[in-house]
Protein backbone atom coordinates (compact mmCIF):
# COMPACT_ATOMS: atom_id res chain seq x y z
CA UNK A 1 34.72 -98.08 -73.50
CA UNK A 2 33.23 -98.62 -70.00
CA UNK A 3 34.03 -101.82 -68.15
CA UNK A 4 31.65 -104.59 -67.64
CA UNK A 5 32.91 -105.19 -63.92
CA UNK A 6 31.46 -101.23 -62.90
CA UNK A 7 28.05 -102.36 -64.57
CA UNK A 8 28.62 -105.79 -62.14
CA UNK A 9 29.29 -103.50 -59.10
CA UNK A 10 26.06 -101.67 -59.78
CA UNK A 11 23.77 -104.74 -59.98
CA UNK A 12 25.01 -107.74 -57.58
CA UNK A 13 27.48 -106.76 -55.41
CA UNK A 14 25.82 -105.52 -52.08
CA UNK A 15 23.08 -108.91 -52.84
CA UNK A 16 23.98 -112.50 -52.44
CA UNK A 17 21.59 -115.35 -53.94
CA UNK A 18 18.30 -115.40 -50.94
CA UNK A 19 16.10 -118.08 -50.62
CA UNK A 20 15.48 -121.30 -53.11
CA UNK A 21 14.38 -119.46 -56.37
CA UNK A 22 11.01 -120.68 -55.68
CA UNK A 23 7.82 -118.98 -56.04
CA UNK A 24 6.84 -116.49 -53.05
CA UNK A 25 3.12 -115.24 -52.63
CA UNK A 26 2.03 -113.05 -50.27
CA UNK A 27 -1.25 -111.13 -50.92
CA UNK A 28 -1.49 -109.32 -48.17
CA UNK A 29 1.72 -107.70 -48.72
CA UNK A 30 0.94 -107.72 -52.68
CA UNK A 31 3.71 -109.82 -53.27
CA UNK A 32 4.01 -112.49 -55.79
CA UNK A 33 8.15 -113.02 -57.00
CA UNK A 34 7.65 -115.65 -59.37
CA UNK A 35 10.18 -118.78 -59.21
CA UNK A 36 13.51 -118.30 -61.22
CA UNK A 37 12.37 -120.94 -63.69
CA UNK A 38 9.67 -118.76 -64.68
CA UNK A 39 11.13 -115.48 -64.66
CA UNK A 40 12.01 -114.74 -68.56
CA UNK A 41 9.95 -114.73 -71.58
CA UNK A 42 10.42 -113.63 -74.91
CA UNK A 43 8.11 -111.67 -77.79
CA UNK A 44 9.00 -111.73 -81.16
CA UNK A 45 8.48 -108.54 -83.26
CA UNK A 46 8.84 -107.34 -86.87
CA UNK A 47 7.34 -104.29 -88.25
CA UNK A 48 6.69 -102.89 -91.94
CA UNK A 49 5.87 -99.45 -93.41
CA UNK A 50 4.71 -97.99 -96.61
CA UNK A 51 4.21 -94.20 -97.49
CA UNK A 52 0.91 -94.14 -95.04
CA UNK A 53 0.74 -96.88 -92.80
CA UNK A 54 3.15 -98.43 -90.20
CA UNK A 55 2.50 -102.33 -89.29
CA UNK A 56 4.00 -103.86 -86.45
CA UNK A 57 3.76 -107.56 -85.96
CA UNK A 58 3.54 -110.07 -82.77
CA UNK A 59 4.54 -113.34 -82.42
CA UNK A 60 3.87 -114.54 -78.43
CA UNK A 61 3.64 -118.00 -77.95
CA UNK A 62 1.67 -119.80 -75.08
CA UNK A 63 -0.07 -122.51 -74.08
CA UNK A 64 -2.26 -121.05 -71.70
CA UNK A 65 -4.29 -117.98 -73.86
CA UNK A 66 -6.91 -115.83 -72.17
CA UNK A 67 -9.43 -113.76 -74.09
CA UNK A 68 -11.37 -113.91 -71.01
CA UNK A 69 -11.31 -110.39 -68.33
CA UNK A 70 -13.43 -109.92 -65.30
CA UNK A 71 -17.31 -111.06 -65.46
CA UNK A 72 -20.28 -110.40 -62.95
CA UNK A 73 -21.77 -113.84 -61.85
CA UNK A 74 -24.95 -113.96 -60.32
CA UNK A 75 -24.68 -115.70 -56.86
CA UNK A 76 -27.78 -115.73 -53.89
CA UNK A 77 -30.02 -112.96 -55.69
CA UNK A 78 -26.38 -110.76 -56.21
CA UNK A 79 -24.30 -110.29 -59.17
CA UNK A 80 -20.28 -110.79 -57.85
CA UNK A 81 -17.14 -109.24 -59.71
CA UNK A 82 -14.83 -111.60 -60.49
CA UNK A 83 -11.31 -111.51 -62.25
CA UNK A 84 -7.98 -110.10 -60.73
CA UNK A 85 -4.61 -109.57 -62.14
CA UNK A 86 -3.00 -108.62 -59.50
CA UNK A 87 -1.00 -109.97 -57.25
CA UNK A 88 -0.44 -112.65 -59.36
CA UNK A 89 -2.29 -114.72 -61.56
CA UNK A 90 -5.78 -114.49 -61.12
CA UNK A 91 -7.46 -117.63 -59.51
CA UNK A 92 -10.16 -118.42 -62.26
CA UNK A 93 -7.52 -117.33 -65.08
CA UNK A 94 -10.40 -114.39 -65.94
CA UNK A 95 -7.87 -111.75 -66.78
CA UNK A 96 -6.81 -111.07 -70.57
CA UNK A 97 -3.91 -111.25 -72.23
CA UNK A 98 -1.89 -108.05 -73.52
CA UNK A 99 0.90 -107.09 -75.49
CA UNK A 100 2.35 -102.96 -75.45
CA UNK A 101 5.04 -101.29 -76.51
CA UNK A 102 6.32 -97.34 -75.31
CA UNK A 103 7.69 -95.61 -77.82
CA UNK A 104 9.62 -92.34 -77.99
CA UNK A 105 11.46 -90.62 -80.76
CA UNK A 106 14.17 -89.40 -78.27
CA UNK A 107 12.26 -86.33 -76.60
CA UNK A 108 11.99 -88.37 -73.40
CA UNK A 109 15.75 -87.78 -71.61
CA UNK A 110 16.91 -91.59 -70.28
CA UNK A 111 13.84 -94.05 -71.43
CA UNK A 112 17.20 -95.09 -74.18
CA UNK A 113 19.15 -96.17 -71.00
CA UNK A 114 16.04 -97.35 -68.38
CA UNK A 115 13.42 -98.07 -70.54
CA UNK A 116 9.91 -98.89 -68.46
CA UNK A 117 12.08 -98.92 -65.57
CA UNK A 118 12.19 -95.01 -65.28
CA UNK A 119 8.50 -95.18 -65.38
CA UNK A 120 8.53 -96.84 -61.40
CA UNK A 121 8.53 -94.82 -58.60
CA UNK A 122 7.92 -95.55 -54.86
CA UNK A 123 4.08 -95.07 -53.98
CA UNK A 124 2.99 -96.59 -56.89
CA UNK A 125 -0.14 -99.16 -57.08
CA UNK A 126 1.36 -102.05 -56.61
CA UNK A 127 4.33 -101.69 -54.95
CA UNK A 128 5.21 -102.86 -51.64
CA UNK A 129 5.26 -99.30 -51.23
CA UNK A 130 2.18 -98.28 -52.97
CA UNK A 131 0.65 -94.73 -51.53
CA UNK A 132 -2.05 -94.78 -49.33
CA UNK A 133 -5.40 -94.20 -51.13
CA UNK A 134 -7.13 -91.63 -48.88
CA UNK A 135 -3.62 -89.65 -49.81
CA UNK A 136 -4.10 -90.20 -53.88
CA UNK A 137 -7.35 -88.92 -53.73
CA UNK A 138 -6.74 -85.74 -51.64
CA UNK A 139 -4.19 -84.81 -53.89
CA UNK A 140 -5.32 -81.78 -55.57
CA UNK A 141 -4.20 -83.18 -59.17
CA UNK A 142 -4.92 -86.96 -58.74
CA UNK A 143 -7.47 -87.03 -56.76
CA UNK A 144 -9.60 -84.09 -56.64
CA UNK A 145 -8.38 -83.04 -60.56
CA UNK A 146 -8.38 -86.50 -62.09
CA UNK A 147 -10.66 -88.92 -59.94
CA UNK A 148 -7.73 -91.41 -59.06
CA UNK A 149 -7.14 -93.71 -55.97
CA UNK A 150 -3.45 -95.16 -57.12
CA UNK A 151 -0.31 -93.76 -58.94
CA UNK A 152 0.76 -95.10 -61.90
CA UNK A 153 3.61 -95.22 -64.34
CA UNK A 154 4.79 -91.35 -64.63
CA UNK A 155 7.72 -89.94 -66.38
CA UNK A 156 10.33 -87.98 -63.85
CA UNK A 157 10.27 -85.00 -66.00
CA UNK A 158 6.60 -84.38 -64.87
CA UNK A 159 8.06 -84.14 -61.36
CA UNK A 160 9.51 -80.91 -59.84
CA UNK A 161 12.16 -82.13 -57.57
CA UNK A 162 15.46 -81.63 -58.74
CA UNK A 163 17.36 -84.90 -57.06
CA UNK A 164 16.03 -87.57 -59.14
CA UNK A 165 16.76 -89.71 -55.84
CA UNK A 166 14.27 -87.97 -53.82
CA UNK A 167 11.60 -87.97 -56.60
CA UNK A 168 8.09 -87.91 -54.70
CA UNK A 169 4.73 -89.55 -56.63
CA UNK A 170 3.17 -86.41 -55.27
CA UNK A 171 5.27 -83.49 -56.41
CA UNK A 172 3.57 -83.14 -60.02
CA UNK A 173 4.25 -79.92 -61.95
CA UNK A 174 1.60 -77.24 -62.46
CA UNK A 175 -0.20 -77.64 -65.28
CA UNK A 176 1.26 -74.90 -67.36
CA UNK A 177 4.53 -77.10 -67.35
CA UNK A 178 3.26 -79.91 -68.28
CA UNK A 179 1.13 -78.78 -71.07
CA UNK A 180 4.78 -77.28 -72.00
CA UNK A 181 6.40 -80.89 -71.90
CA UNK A 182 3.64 -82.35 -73.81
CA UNK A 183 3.58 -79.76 -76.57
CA UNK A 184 7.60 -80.68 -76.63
CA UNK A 185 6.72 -83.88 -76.95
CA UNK A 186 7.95 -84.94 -73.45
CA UNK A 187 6.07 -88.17 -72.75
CA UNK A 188 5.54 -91.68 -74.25
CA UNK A 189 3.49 -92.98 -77.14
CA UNK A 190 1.77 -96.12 -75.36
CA UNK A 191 0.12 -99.03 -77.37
CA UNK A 192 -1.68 -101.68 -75.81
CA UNK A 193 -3.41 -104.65 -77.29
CA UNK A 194 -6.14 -106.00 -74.80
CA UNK A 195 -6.93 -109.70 -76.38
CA UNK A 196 -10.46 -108.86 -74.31
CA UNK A 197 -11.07 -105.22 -74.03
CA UNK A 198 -9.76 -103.98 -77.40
CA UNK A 199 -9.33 -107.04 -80.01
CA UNK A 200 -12.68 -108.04 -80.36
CA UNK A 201 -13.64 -104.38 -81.77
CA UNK A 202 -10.58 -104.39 -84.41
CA UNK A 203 -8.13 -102.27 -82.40
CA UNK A 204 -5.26 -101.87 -79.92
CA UNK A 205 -5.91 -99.25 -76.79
CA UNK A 206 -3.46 -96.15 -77.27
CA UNK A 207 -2.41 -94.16 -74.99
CA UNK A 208 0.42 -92.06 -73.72
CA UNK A 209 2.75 -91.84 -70.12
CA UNK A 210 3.35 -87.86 -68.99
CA UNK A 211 2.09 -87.61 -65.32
CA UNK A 212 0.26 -90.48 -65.78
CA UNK A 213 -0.64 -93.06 -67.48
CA UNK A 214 -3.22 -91.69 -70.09
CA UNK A 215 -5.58 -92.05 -72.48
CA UNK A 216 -5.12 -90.50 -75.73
CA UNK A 217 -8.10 -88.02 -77.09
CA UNK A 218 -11.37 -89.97 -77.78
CA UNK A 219 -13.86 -92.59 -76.76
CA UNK A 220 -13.13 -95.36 -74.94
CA UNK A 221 -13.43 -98.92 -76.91
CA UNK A 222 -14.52 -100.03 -73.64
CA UNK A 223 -16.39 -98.97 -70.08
CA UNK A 224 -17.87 -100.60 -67.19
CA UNK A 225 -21.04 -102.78 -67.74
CA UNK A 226 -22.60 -101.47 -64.47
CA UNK A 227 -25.73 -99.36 -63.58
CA UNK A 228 -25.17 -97.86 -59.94
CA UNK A 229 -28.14 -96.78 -59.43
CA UNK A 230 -29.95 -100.19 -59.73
CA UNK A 231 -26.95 -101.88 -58.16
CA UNK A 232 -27.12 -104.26 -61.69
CA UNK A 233 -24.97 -104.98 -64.99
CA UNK A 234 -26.30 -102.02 -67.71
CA UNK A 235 -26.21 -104.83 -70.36
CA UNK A 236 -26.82 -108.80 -70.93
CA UNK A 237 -26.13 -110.76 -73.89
CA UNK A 238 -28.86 -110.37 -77.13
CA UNK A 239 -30.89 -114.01 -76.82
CA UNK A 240 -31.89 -112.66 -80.76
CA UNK A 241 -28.42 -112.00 -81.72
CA UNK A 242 -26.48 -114.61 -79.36
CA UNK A 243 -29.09 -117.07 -78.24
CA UNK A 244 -28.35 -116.16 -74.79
CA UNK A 245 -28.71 -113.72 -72.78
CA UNK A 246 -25.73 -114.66 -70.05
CA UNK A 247 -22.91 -117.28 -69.77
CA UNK A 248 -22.72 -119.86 -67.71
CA UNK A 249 -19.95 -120.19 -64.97
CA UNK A 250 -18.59 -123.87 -65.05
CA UNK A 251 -18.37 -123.30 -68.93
CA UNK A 252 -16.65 -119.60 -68.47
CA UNK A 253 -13.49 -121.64 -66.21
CA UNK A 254 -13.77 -124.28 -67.79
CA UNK A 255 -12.51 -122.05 -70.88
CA UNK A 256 -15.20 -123.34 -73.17
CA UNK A 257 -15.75 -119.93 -75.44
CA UNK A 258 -13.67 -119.28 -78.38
CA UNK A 259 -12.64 -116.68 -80.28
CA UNK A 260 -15.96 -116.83 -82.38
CA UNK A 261 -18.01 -117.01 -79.31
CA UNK A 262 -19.48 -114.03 -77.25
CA UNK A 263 -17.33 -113.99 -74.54
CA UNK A 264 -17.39 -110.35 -74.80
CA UNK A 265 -20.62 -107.93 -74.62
CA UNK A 266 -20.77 -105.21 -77.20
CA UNK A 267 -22.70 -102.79 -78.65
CA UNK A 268 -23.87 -105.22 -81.58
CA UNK A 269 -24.36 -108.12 -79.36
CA UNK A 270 -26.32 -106.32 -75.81
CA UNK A 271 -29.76 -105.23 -75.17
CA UNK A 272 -30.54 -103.49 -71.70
CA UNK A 273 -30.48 -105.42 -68.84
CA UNK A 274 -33.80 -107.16 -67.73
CA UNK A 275 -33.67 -107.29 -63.93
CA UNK A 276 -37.26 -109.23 -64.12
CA UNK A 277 -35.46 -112.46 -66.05
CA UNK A 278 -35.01 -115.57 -63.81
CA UNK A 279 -31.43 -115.22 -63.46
CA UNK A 280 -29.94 -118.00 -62.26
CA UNK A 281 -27.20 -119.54 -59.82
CA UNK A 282 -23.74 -119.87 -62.17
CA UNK A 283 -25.39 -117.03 -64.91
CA UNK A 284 -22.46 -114.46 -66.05
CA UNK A 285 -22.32 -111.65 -67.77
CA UNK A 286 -18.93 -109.11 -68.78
CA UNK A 287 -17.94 -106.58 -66.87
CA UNK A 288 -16.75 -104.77 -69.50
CA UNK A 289 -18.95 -103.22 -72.52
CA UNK A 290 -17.56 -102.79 -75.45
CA UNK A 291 -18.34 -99.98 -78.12
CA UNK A 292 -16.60 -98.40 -81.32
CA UNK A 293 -13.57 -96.15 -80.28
CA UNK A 294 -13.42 -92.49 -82.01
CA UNK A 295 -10.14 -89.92 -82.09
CA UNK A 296 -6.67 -90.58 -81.20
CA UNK A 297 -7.95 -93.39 -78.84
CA UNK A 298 -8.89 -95.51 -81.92
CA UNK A 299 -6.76 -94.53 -83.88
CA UNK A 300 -4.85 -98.42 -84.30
CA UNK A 301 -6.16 -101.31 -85.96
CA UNK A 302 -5.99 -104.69 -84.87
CA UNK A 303 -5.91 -108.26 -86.74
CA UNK A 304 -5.20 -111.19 -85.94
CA UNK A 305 -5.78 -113.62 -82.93
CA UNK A 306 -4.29 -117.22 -81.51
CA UNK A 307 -3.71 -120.11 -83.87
CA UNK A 308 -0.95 -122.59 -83.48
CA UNK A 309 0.36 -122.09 -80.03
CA UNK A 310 0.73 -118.38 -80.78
CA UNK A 311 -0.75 -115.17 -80.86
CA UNK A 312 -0.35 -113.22 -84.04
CA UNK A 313 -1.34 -110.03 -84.01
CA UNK A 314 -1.07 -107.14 -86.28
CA UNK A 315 -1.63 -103.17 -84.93
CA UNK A 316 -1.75 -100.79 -87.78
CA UNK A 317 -1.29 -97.10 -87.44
CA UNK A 318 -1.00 -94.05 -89.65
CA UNK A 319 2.50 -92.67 -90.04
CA UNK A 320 1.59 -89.05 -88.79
CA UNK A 321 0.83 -89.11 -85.37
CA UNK A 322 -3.00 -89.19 -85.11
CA UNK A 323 -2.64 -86.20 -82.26
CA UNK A 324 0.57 -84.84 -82.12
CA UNK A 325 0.23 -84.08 -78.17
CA UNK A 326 -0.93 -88.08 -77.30
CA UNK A 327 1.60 -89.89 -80.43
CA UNK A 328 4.55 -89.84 -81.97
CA UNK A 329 5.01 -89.26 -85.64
CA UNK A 330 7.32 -92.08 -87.70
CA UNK A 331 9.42 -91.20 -90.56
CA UNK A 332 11.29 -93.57 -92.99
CA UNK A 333 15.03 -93.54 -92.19
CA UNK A 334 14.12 -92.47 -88.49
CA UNK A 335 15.15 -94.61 -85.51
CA UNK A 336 13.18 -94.77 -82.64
CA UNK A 337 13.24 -96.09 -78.58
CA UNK A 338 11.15 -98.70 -77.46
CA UNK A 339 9.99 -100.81 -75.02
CA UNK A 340 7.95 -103.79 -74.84
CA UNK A 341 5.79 -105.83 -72.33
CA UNK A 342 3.77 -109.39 -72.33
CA UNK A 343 0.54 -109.47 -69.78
CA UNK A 344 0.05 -113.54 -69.95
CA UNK A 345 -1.03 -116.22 -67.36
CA UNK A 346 -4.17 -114.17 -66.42
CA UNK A 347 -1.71 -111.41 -64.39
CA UNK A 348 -2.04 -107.66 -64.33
CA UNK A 349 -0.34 -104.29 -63.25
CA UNK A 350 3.13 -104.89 -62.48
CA UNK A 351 3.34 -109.12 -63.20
CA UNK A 352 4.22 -108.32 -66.75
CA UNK A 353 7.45 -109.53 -68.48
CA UNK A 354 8.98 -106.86 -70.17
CA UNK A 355 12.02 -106.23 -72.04
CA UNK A 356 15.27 -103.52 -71.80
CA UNK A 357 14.97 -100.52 -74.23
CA UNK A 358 15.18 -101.45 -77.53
CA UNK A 359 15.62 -99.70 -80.63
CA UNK A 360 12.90 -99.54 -83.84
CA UNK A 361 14.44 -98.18 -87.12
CA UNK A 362 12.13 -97.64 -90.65
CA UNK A 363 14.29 -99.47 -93.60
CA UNK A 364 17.74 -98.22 -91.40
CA UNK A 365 21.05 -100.48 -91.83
CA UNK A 366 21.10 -101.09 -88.00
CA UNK A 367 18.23 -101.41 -85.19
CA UNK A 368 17.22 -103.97 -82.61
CA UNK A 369 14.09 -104.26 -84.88
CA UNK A 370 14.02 -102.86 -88.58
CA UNK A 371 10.84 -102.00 -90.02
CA UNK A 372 11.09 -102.85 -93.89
CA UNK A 373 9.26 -101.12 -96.48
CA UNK A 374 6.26 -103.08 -98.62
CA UNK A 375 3.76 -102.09 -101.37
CA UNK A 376 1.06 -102.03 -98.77
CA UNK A 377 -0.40 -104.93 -96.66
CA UNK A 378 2.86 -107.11 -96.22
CA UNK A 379 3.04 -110.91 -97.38
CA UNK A 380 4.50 -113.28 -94.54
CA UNK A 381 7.99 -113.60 -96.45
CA UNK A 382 8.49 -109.96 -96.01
CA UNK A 383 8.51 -109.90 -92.40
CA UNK A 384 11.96 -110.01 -90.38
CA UNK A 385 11.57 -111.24 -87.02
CA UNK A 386 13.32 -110.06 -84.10
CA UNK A 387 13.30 -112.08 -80.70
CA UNK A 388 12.79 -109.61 -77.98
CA UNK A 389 14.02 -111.41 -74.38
CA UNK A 390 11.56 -110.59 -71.37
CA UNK A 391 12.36 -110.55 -67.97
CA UNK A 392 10.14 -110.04 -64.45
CA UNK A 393 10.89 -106.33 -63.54
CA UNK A 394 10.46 -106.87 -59.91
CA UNK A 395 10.65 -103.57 -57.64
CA UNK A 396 13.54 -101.73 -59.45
CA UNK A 397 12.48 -98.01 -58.69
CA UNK A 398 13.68 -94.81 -60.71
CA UNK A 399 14.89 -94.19 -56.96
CA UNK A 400 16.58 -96.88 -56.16
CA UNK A 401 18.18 -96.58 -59.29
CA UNK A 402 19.91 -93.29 -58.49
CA UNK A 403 20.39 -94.01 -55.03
CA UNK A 404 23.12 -94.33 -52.60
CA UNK A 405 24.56 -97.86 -53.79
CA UNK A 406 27.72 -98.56 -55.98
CA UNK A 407 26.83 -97.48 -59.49
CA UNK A 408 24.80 -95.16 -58.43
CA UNK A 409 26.56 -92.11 -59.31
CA UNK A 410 27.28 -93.52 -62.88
CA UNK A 411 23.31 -93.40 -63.12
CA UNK A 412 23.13 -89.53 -61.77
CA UNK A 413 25.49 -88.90 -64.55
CA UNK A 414 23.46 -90.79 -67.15
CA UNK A 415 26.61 -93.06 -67.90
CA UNK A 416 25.05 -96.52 -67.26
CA UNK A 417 21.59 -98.32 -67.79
CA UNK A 418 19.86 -101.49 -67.62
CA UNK A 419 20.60 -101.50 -71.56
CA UNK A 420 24.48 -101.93 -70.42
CA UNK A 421 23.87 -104.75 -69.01
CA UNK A 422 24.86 -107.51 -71.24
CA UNK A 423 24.06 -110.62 -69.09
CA UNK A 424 20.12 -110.87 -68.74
CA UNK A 425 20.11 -114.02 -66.65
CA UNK A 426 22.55 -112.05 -63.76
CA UNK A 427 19.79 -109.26 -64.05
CA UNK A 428 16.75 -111.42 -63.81
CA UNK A 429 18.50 -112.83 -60.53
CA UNK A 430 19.46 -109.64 -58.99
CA UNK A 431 15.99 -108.27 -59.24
CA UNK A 432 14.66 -111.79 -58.20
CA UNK A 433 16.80 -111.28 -54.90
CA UNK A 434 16.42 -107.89 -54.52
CA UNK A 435 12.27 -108.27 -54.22
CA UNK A 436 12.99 -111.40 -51.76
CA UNK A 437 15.39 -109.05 -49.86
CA UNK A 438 12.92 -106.26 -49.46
CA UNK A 439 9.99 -108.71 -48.62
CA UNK A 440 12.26 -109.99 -45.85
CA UNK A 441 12.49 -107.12 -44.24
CA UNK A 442 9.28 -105.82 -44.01
């Protein structure tokens, strides 16, 4: 049995406690370390099963829901973006809530011992370190190939650099290897919920980490409400179906719409834009435009929505993978690796709570979170919750992780993770000072 001081070497000795634990913000640096007191979170989590259909169930409480994400409002003759998650919480709370979970059925070497944390690299969007954007989109692959401005989460297998220390964002395989990794099922099954761009049409986003961060094969259940050419939203609110054709501003912050409300613009509720209406000062319309998803890409149901302090939401999925080169497949008696994340308090990209690899077993004896078997949709007694602890991630990079610090070589050798570590509030602080540390010295 390995010995909880070595796991303590690897995580706190070279820091010492920096600053007051209060909140730091720095946007020009894209820095926001939230205070110590906010830090941790928690999810709760049960799942079901029967012969063709796997359930899995949320529980997220909060007091401050948003169903709200990014709107044009129409100021002196213009229509203005607004809505941010990133860094930090977005000033007119106009980001949306979202709950995801990774999951792999042990084809992905380490995600058991890192979890999401193997997914960070230096260069990424983001990061203190992000890569410069002219150099993302003269990459052949990225930029040229793909269309892309930032990195994203990646796995290190689609690298090809042997030292995982010296693992570069833009040293991606050839595409012969990683069609080969993918057809081995080297990457990770990626569901999102998007209380915004995904609930209101009845499903979660999925999606898939190889390279990239990806979407799996289909449409889109959402796209940008924008026509470039006219320099004007494609799309404003039905007055027929709505009784409206925009929203208004001071009722949009003022967090006015419900969940039965068009807050959203969709394909049932949007007629083409009329750029000879009055518009006036304050009107608003989405940014997004919603639509019915097709393939893989729609391939999970959603129900649910916030009542009580809570959302509860339930994603529904076939057992067999819906494309075996975007999902994973779940079997009863199987046990599986997972991770989990909570977008709240109108933040994006990286300001996520998220939680250490867990473990998702189908009607096993033992797993962080056992999915029970039920004679189809399951009745609230059924369910067995699991509380899933969250924690800020911070700037913990796959190379960091394997470089030249105590612990370190225990990492190389794949003998220690963040799963080993037992105390969660030692973690959260160590990646709390770690993040002050590095802002400090830049």
């Amino acid at each position: 049995m390995r010995q909880q001081p070595t796991l303590f070497v690897l995580f706190t000795a070279p820091f010492a406690a920096l600053a007051d634990g209060s909140e730091l913000v720095d946007r020009e640096r894209n820095l926001h370390i939230p205070a110590d007191a906010d830090a941790r979170d928690s999810l709760h989590v049960a799942a079901t099963f029967d012969d063709d259909k796997f359930r899995l169930h949320y529980r997220y409480e909060t007091d401050n829901p948003s169903w709200y994400h990014q709107y044009w409002r129409y100021e002196d003759g213009e229509w203005v973006r607004y809505g941010s998650g990133s860094p930090g919480p977005d000033a007119h709370r106009l980001y949306e809530d979202r709950i995801s979970m990774m999951l792999d059925d042990g084809s992905v070497d380490g995600f058991d011992r890192y979890g999401g944390w193997m997914l960070i690299h230096e260069g990424m969007r983001t990061l203190t370190s992000a890569a410069d954007e002219e150099q993302v989109t003269d990459h052949p692959k990225l930029g040229e190939e793909m269309g892309r401005s930032d990195v994203r989460k990646y796995l290190p297998q689609s690298r090809d650099v042997d030292d995982p220390g010296d693992l570069s964002w833009d040293a991606i395989r050839d595409d012969d290897e990683l069609a080969e990794l993918q057809d081995d099922g080297v990457f990770l099954d990626l569901w999102q919920w998007r209380a915004h761009r995904s609930h209101p049409m009845g499903v979660a986003d999925n999606g898939y980490v190889l390279h990239y961060r990806l979407s799996s094969q289909g449409r889109s259940m959402f796209t940008d409400n924008w026509d470039d050419e006219a320099g004007q939203p494609a799309y404003m609110f039905d007055p027929d179906t709505t009784g409206r054709r925009a929203l208004d501003w001071d009722a949009l912050v003022n967090r006015e719409y419900g969940q039965d409300d068009p807050y959203f613009i969709a394909e049932h509720n949007a007629v083409p834009f009329d750029p000879e209406h009055d518009w006036q000062e304050g009107d608003v319309i989405p940014q997004r435009f919603l639509r019915q998803p097709d393939g893989s890409r729609g391939a999970i149901r959603a129900d649910g929505g916030y009542e009580d302090g809570n959302w509860r939401i339930t994603l529904t999925r076939t057992m067999e993978a819906p494309n075996r080169l975007d999902s994973k497949t779940l079997a009863p008696g199987e046990t599986y690796n997972v991770a989990f994340a909570v977008h709240s308090g109108s933040v994006g990209a990286r300001w996520h709570r998220v939680s250490l690899p867990q473990t998702l077993g189908l009607d096993v004896d033992e797993a962080d979170v056992v999915a029970v078997r039920t004679d189809g949709e399951p009745d609230e007694d059924a369910l067995k919750w699991t509380e899933i602890p969250l924690i800020y991630p911070g700037q913990v990079t796959w190379q960091w992780l394997h470089g030249d610090h105590p612990g370190g070589e225990q990492v190389r050798e794949g003998e220690i993770g963040v799963r080993d570590f037992h105390d969660l509030d030692e973690l959260q602080q160590f990646i709390l000072d770690l993040e002050r540390r590095r802002a400090g010295q830049e």
